[in-house]
C-alpha atoms as a PDB file:
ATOM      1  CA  UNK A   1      -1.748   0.412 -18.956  1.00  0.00           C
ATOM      2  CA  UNK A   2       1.570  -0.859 -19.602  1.00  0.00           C
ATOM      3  CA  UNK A   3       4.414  -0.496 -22.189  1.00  0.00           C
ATOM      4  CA  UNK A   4       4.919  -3.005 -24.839  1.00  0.00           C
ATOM      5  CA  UNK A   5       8.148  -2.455 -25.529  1.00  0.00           C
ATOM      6  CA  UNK A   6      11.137  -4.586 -24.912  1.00  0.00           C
ATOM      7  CA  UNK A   7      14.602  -5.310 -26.465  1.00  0.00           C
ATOM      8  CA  UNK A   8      13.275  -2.521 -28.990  1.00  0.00           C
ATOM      9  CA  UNK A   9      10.542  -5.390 -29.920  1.00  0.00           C
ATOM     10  CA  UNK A  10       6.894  -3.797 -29.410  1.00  0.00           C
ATOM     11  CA  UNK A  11       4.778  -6.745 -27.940  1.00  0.00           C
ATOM     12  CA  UNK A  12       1.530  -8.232 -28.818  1.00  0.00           C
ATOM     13  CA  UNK A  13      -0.573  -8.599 -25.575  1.00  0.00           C
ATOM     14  CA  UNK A  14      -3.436 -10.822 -25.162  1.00  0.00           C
ATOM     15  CA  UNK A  15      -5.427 -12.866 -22.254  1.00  0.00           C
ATOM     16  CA  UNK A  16      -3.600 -16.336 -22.095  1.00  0.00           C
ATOM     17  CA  UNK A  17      -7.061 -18.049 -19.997  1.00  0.00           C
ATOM     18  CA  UNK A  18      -5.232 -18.499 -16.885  1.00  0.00           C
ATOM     19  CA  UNK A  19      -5.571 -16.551 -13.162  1.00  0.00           C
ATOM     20  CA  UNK A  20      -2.838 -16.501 -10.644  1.00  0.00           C
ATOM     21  CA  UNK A  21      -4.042 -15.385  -7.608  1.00  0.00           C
ATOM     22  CA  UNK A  22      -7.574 -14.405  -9.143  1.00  0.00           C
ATOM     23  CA  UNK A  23      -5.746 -11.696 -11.435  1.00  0.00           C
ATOM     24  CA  UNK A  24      -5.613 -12.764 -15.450  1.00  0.00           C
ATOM     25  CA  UNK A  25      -2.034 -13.634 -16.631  1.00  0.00           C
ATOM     26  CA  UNK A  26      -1.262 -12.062 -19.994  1.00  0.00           C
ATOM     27  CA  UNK A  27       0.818 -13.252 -22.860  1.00  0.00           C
ATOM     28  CA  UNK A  28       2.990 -11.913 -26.034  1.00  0.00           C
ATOM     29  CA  UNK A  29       2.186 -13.601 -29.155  1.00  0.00           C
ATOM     30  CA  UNK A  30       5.511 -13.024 -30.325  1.00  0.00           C
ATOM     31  CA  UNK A  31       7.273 -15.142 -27.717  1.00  0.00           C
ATOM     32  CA  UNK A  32       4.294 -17.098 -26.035  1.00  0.00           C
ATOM     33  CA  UNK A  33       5.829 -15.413 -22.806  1.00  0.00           C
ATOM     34  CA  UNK A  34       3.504 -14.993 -19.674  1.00  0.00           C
ATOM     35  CA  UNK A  35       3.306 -11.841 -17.975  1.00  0.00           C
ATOM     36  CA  UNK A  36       1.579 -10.960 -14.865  1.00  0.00           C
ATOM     37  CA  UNK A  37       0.648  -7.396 -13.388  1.00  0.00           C
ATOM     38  CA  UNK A  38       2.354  -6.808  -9.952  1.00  0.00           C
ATOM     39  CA  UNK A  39       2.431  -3.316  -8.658  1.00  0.00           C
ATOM     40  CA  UNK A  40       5.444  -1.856 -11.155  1.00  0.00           C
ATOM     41  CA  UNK A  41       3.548  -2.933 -14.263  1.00  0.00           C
ATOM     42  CA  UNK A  42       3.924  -6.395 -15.818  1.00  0.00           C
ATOM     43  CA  UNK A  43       6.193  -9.161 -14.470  1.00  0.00           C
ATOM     44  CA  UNK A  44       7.957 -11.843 -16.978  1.00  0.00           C
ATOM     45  CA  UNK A  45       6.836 -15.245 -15.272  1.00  0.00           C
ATOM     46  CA  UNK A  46       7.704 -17.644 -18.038  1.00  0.00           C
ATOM     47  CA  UNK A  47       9.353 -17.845 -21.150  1.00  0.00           C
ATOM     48  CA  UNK A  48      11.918 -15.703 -23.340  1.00  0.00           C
ATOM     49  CA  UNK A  49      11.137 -12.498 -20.670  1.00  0.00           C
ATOM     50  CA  UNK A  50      11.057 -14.569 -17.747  1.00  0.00           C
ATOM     51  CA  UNK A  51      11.546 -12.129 -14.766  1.00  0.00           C
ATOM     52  CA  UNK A  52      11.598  -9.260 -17.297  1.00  0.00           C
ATOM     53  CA  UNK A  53       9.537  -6.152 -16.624  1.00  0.00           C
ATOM     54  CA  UNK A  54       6.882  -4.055 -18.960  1.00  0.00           C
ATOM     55  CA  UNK A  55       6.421  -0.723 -17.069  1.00  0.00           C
ATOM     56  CA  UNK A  56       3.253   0.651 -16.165  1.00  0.00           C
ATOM     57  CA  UNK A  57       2.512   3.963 -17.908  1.00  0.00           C
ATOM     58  CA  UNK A  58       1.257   6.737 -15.814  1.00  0.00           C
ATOM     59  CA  UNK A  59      -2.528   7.124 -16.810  1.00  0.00           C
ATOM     60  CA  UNK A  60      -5.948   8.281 -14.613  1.00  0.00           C
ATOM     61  CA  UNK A  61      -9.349   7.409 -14.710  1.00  0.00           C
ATOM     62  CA  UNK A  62     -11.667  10.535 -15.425  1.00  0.00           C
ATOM     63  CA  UNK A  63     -15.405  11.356 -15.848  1.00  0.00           C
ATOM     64  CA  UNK A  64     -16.382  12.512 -18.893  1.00  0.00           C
ATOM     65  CA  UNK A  65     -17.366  15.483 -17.463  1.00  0.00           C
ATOM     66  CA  UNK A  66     -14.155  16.422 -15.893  1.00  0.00           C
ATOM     67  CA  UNK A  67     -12.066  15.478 -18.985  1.00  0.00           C
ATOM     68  CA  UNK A  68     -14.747  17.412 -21.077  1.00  0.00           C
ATOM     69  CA  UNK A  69     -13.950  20.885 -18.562  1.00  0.00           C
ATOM     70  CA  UNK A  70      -9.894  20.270 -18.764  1.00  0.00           C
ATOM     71  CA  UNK A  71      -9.931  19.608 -22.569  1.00  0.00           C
ATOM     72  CA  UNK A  72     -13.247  21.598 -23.917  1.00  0.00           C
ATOM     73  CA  UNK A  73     -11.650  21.090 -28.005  1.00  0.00           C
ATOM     74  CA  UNK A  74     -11.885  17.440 -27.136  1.00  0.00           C
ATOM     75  CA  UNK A  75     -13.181  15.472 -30.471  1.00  0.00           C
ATOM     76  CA  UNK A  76     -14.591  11.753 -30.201  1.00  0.00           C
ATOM     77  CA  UNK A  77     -14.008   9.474 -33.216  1.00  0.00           C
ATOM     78  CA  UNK A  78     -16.260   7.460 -34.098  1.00  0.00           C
END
């Protein structure tokens, strides 16, 4: 997961259709901009945020399980 935040501008992510290296380049709607994941979260690689950077945010995968024993009030919204 990364932050969409930039220049206090909250970004728009989507798939643009292209691959670099067999990983799927993102881009802003706002700005067109491209953005690729590298390991610090997403890398500007053309446009207005050209070597830019959206940070990754600190997240974990978890089994349902798990999650369920850690938070047992845990509601899912349907």
């Amino acid at each position: 997961m990364y932050s969409r935040e930039i220049d206090g501008q909250t970004l728009t992510l989507a798939p643009s259709g292209w691959t670099y290296n067999s990983t799927f380049v993102l881009y802003d709607r706002e700005t067109g901009s491209l953005w690729y994941p590298d390991r610090k979260g997403l890398m500007g690689i053309q446009g207005k945020y050209f070597k830019r950077r959206l940070p990754e945010i600190p997240s974990r995968d978890i089994q349902w399980g798990t999650w369920k024993s850690e938070y047992p009030y845990s509601k899912i919204l349907r």
